[in-house]
Protein backbone atom coordinates (compact mmCIF):
# COMPACT_ATOMS: atom_id res chain seq x y z
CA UNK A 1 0.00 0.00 0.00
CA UNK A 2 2.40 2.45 1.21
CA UNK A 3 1.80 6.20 0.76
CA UNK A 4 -0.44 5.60 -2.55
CA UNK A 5 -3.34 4.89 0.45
CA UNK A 6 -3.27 8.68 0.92
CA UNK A 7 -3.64 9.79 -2.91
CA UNK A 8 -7.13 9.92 -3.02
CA UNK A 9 -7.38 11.94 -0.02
CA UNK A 10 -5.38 14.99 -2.15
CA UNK A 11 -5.99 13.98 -5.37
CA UNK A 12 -9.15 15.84 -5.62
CA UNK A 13 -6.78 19.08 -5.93
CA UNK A 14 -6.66 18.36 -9.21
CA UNK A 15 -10.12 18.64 -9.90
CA UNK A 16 -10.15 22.78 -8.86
CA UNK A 17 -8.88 23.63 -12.16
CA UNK A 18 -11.29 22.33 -14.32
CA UNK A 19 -14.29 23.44 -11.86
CA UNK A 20 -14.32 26.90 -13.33
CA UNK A 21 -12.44 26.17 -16.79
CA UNK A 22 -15.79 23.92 -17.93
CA UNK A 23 -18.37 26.47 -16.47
CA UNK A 24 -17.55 28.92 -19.00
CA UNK A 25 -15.58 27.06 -21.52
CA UNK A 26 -18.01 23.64 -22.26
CA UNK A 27 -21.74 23.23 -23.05
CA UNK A 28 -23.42 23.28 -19.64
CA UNK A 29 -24.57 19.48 -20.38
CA UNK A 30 -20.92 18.28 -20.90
CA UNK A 31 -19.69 20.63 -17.74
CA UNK A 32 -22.43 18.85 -15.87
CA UNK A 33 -21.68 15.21 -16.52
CA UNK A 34 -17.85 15.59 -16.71
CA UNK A 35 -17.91 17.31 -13.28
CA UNK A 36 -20.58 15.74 -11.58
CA UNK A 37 -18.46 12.20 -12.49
CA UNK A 38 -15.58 13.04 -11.59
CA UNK A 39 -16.53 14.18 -7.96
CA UNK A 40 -18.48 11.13 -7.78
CA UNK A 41 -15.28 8.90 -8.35
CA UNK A 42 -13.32 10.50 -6.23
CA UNK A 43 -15.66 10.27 -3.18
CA UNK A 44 -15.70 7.21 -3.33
CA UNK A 45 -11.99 6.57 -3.55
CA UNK A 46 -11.59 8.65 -1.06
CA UNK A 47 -14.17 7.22 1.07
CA UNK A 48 -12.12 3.36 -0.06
CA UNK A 49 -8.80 5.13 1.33
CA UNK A 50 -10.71 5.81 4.80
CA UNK A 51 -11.95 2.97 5.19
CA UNK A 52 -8.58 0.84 4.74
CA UNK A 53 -6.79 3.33 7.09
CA UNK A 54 -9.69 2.61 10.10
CA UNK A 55 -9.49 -1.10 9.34
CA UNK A 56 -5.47 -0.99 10.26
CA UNK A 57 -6.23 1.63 13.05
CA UNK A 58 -9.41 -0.56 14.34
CA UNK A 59 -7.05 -3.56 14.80
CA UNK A 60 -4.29 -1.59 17.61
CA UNK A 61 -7.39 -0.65 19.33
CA UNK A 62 -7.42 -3.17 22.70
CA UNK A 63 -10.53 -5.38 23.07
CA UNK A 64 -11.28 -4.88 19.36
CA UNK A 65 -13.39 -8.18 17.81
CA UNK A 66 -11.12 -8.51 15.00
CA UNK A 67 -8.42 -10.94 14.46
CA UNK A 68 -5.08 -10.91 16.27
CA UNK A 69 -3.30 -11.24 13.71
CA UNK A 70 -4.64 -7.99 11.41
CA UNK A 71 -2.62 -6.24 14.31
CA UNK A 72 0.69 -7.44 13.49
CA UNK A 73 3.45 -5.72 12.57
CA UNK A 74 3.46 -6.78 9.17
CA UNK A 75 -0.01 -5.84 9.02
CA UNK A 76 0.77 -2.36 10.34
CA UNK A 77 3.63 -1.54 8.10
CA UNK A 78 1.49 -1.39 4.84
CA UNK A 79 0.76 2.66 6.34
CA UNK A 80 3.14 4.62 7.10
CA UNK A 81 2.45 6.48 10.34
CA UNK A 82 -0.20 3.99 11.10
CA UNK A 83 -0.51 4.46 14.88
CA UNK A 84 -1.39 8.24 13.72
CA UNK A 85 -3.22 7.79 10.27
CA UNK A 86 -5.24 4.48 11.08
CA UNK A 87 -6.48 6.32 14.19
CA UNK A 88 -7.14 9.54 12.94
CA UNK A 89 -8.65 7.36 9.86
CA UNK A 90 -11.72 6.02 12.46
CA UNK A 91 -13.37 9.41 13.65
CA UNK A 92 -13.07 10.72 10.15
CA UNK A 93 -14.71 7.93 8.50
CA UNK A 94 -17.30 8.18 11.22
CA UNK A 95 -17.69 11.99 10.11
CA UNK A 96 -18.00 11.37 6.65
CA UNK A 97 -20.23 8.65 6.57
CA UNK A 98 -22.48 10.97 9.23
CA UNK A 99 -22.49 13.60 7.03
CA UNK A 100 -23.19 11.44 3.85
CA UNK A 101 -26.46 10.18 5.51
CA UNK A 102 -27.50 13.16 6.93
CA UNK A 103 -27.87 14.66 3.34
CA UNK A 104 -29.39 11.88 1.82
CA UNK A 105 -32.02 11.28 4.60
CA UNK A 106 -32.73 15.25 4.17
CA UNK A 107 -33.07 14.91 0.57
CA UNK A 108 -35.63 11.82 1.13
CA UNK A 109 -37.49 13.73 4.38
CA UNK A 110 -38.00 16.74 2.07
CA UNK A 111 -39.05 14.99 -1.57
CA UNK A 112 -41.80 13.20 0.83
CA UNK A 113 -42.50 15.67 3.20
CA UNK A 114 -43.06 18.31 -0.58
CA UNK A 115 -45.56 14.97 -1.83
CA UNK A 116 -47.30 14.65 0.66
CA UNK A 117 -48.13 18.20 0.50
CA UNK A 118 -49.51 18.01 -3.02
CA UNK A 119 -51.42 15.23 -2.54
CA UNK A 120 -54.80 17.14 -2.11
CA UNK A 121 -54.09 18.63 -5.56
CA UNK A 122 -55.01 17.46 -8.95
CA UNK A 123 -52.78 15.18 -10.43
CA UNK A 124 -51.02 17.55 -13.20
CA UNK A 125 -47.89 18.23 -13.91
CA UNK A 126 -48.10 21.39 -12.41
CA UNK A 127 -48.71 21.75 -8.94
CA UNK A 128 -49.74 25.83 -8.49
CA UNK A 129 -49.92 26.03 -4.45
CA UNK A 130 -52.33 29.58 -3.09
CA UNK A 131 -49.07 30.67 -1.67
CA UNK A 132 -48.23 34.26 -1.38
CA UNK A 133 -44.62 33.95 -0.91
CA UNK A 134 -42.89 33.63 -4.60
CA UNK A 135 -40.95 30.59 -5.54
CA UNK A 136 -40.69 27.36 -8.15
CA UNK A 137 -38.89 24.01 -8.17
CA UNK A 138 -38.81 20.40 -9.80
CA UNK A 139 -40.14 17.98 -7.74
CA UNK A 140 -39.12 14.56 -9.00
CA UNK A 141 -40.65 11.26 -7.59
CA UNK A 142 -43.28 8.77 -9.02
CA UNK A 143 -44.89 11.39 -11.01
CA UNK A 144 -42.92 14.26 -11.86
CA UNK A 145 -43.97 17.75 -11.00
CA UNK A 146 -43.26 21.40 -10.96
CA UNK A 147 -44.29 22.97 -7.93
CA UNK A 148 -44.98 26.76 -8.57
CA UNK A 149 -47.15 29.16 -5.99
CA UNK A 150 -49.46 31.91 -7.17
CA UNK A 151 -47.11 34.90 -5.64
CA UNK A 152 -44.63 33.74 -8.57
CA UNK A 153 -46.60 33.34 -11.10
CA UNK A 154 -48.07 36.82 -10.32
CA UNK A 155 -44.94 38.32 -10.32
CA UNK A 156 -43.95 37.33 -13.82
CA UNK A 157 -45.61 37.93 -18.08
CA UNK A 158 -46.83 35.10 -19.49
CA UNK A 159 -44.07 34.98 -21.73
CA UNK A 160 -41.48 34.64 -18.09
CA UNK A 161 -43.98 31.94 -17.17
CA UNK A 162 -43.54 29.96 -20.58
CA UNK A 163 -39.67 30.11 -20.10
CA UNK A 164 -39.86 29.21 -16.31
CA UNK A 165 -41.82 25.96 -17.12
CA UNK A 166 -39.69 25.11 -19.57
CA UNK A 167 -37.09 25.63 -17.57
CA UNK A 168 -38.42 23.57 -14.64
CA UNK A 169 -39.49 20.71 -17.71
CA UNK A 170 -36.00 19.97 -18.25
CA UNK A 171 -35.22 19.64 -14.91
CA UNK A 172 -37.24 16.79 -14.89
CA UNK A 173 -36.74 15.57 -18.00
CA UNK A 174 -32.88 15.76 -17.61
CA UNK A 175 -32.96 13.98 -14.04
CA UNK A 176 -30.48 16.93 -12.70
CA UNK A 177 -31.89 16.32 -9.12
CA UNK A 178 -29.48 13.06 -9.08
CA UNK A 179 -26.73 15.49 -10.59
CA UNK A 180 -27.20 17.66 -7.66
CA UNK A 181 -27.29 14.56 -4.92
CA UNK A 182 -24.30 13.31 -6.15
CA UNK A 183 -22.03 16.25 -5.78
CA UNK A 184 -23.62 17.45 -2.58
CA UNK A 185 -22.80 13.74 -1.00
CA UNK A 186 -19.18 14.24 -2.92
CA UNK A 187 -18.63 17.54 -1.23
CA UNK A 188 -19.70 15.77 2.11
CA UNK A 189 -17.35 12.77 1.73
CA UNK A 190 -14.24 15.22 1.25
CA UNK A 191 -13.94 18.75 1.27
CA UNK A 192 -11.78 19.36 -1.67
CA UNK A 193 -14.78 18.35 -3.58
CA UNK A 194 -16.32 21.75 -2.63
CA UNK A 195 -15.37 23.73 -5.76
CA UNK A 196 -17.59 21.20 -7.83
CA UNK A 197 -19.96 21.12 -6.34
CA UNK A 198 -21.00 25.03 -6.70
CA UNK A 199 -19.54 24.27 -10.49
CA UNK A 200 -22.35 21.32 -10.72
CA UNK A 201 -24.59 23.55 -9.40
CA UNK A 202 -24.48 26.13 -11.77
CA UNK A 203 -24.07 24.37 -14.98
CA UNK A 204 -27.20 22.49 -14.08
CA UNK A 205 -28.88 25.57 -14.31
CA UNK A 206 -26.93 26.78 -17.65
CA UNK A 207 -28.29 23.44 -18.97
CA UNK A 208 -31.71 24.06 -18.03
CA UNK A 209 -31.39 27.80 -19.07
CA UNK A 210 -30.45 26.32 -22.71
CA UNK A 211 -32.97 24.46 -23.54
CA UNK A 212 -35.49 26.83 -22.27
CA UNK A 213 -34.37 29.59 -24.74
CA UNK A 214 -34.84 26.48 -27.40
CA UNK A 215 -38.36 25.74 -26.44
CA UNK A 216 -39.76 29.19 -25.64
CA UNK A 217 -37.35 30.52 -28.59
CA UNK A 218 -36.16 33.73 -27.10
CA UNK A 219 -32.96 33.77 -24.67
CA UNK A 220 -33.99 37.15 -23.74
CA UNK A 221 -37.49 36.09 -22.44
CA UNK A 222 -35.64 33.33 -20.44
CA UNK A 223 -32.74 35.80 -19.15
CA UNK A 224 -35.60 38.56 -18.14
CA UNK A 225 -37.60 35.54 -16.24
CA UNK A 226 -34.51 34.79 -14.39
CA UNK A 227 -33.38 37.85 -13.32
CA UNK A 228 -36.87 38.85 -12.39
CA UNK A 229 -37.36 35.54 -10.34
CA UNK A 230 -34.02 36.03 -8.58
CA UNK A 231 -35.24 39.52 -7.31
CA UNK A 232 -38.93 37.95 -5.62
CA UNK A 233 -38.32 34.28 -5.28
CA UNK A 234 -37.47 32.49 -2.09
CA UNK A 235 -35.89 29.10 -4.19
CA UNK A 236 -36.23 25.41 -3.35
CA UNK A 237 -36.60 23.86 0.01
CA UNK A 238 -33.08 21.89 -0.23
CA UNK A 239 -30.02 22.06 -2.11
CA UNK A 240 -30.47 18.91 -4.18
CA UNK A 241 -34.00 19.76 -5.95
CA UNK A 242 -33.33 22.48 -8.96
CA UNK A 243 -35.34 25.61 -8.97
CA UNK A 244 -35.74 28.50 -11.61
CA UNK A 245 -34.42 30.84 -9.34
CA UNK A 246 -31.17 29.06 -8.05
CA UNK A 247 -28.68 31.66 -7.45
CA UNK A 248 -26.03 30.17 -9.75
CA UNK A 249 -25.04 33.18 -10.05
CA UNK A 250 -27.97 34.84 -11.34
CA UNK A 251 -25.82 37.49 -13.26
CA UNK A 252 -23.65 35.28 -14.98
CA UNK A 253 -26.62 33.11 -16.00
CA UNK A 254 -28.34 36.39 -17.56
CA UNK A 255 -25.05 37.43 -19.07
CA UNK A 256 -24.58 34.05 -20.44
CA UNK A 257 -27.81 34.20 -22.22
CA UNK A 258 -27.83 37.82 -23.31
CA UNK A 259 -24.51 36.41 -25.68
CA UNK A 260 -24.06 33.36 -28.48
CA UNK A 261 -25.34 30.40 -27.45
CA UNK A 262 -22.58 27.68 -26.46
CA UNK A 263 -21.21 25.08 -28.38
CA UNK A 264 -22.29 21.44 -27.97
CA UNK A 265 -18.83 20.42 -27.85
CA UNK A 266 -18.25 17.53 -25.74
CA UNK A 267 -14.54 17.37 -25.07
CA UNK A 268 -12.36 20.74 -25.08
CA UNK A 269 -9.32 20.25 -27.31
CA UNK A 270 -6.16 19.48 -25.74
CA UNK A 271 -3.62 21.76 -26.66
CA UNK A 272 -6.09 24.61 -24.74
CA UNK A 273 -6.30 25.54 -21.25
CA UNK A 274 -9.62 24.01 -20.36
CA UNK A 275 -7.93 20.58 -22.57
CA UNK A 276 -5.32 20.62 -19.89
CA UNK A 277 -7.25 21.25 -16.94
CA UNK A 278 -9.74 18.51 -17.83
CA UNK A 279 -7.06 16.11 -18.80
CA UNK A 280 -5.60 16.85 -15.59
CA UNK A 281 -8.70 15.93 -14.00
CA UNK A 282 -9.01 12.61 -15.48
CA UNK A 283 -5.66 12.07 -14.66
CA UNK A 284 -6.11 12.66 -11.14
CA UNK A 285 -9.23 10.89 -10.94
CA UNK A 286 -7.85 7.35 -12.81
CA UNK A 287 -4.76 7.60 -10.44
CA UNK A 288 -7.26 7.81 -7.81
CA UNK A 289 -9.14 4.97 -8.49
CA UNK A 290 -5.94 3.18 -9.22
CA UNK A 291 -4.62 3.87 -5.91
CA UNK A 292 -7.32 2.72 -4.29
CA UNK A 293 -8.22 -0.73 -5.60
CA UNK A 294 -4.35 -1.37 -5.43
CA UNK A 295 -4.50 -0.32 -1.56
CA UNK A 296 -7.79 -2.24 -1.49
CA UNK A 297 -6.52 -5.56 -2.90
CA UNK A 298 -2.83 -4.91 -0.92
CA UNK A 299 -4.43 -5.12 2.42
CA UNK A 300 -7.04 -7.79 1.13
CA UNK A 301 -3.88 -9.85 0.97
CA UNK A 302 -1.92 -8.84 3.86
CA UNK A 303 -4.99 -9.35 5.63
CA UNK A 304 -5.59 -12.61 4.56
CA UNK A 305 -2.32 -14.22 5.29
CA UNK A 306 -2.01 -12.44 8.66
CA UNK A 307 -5.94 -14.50 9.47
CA UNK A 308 -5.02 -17.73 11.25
CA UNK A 309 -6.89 -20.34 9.44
């Protein structure tokens, strides 16, 4: 194992760079899947690499139920500063996996909790509440649904309205509410993550933004909907459910759509700045998972001929 155990803990530095690079640089779709993946893999190797520290930590712990043997010397040496890092591993492990379930039992709580609300409604796609307070999200579930109250809609033309529920359609259609979970349980797992998350964030939004202007045909009438939204709306109930109004920032979401329209290019070229900063990224993320299935199967080994049979 050595010190490639600790890679994946740091390895997410590499990730910064391309954060901001692919907000302005990529179509918001490709930003969106590129970053949201790569945060994904490298909570979980991160995660891996916490979990094999508090396994060798675990063991010098007296009175603990696992073998003798995983104790051993031998054992031990496969970390480097294992009476500090397996330790330390335990309580942060603890932390993460805390956090982890925290947000995803909030994100459950509040996609019920907003159902069970609607359920005295009509069964449309679009749930208006009698609400004066101003504000719109995509509820996903069983059926799919925008939730919009009457103070919003009265606060916008009918034009704004077209654009916001074509905004809140893709949404839906595009599943971004899983986009959203994943980089919000990323950022949980390890900090470093942090930068992508708020980069997931808003490029969920650009994407949303897009294909709004398509349907309603007018990026104006989408950027004036926004910015008027932003100004009276109160947003979403939780981080991980996509609203009209999500402050991604709102003035770089008008500006974008007061310009061209993006390109749908997929992959930047490499010879460019955003090339290098997303090759970078893949770079750090395959070492990543590298590192940890070689620390996983290491200690698997170890492991296995320090069990007495």
């Amino acid at each position: 194992m050595g010190l490639f155990v600790f890679l994946p803990l740091v390895l997410p530095l590499t990730a910064w760079p391309i954060a901001r690079l692919a907000e302005q640089h990529l179509h918001p779709r490709a930003a969106t899947w590129l970053l949201s993946a790569v945060a994904g893999v490298l909570a979980v190797c991160s995660t891996l690499c916490l979990a094999l520290l508090m396994v060798v930590g675990t063991a010098q712990l007296p009175g603990n139920p696992l073998p003798d043997g995983w104790s051993d010397p031998e054992v031990r040496e496969a970390v480097p500063y294992d009476e500090v890092a397996g330790k330390a591993a335990i309580p942060a492990l603890i932390a993460v996996l805390a956090a982890c379930s925290r947000t995803a039992w909030r994100h459950h709580r509040v996609r019920r909790r907003a159902e069970r609300a609607l359920a005295g409604l009509p069964a449309t796609p679009v749930a208006v509440l009698p609400d004066a307070l101003p504000y719109a999200y995509a509820l996903p579930g069983r059926r799919n649904r925008i939730v919009v109250t009457t103070g919003m809609l009265a606060g916008l033309s009918s034009a704004e309205r077209r654009a916001l529920f074509a905004h809140e359609r893709v949404h839906l259609a595009r599943r971004h509410h899983r986009f959203l979970l994943t980089v919000q349980l990323a950022a949980r797992a390890n900090p470093f993550l942090r930068p992508l998350r708020t980069a997931v964030t808003y490029c969920a939004e650009r994407w949303a933004d897009e294909e709004a202007a398509t349907a309603v045909g007018s990026r104006r009438t989408v950027a004036l909907a926004i910015g008027r939204s932003a100004l009276i709306s109160r947003g979403a109930p939780i981080a991980t459910l996509a609203h009209f109004a999500s402050p991604g920032p709102v003035p770089r979401r008008v500006a974008a759509l007061l310009g061209p329209a993006p390109t749908g290019r997929i992959w930047p070229p490499v010879f460019t700045t955003v090339g290098l900063a997303a090759w970078t990224a893949a770079a750090g993320t395959t070492v990543s998972a590298l590192s940890s299935a070689n620390s996983a199967v290491t200690l698997f080994l170890i492991l296995h001929a320090a069990t007495p049979m």
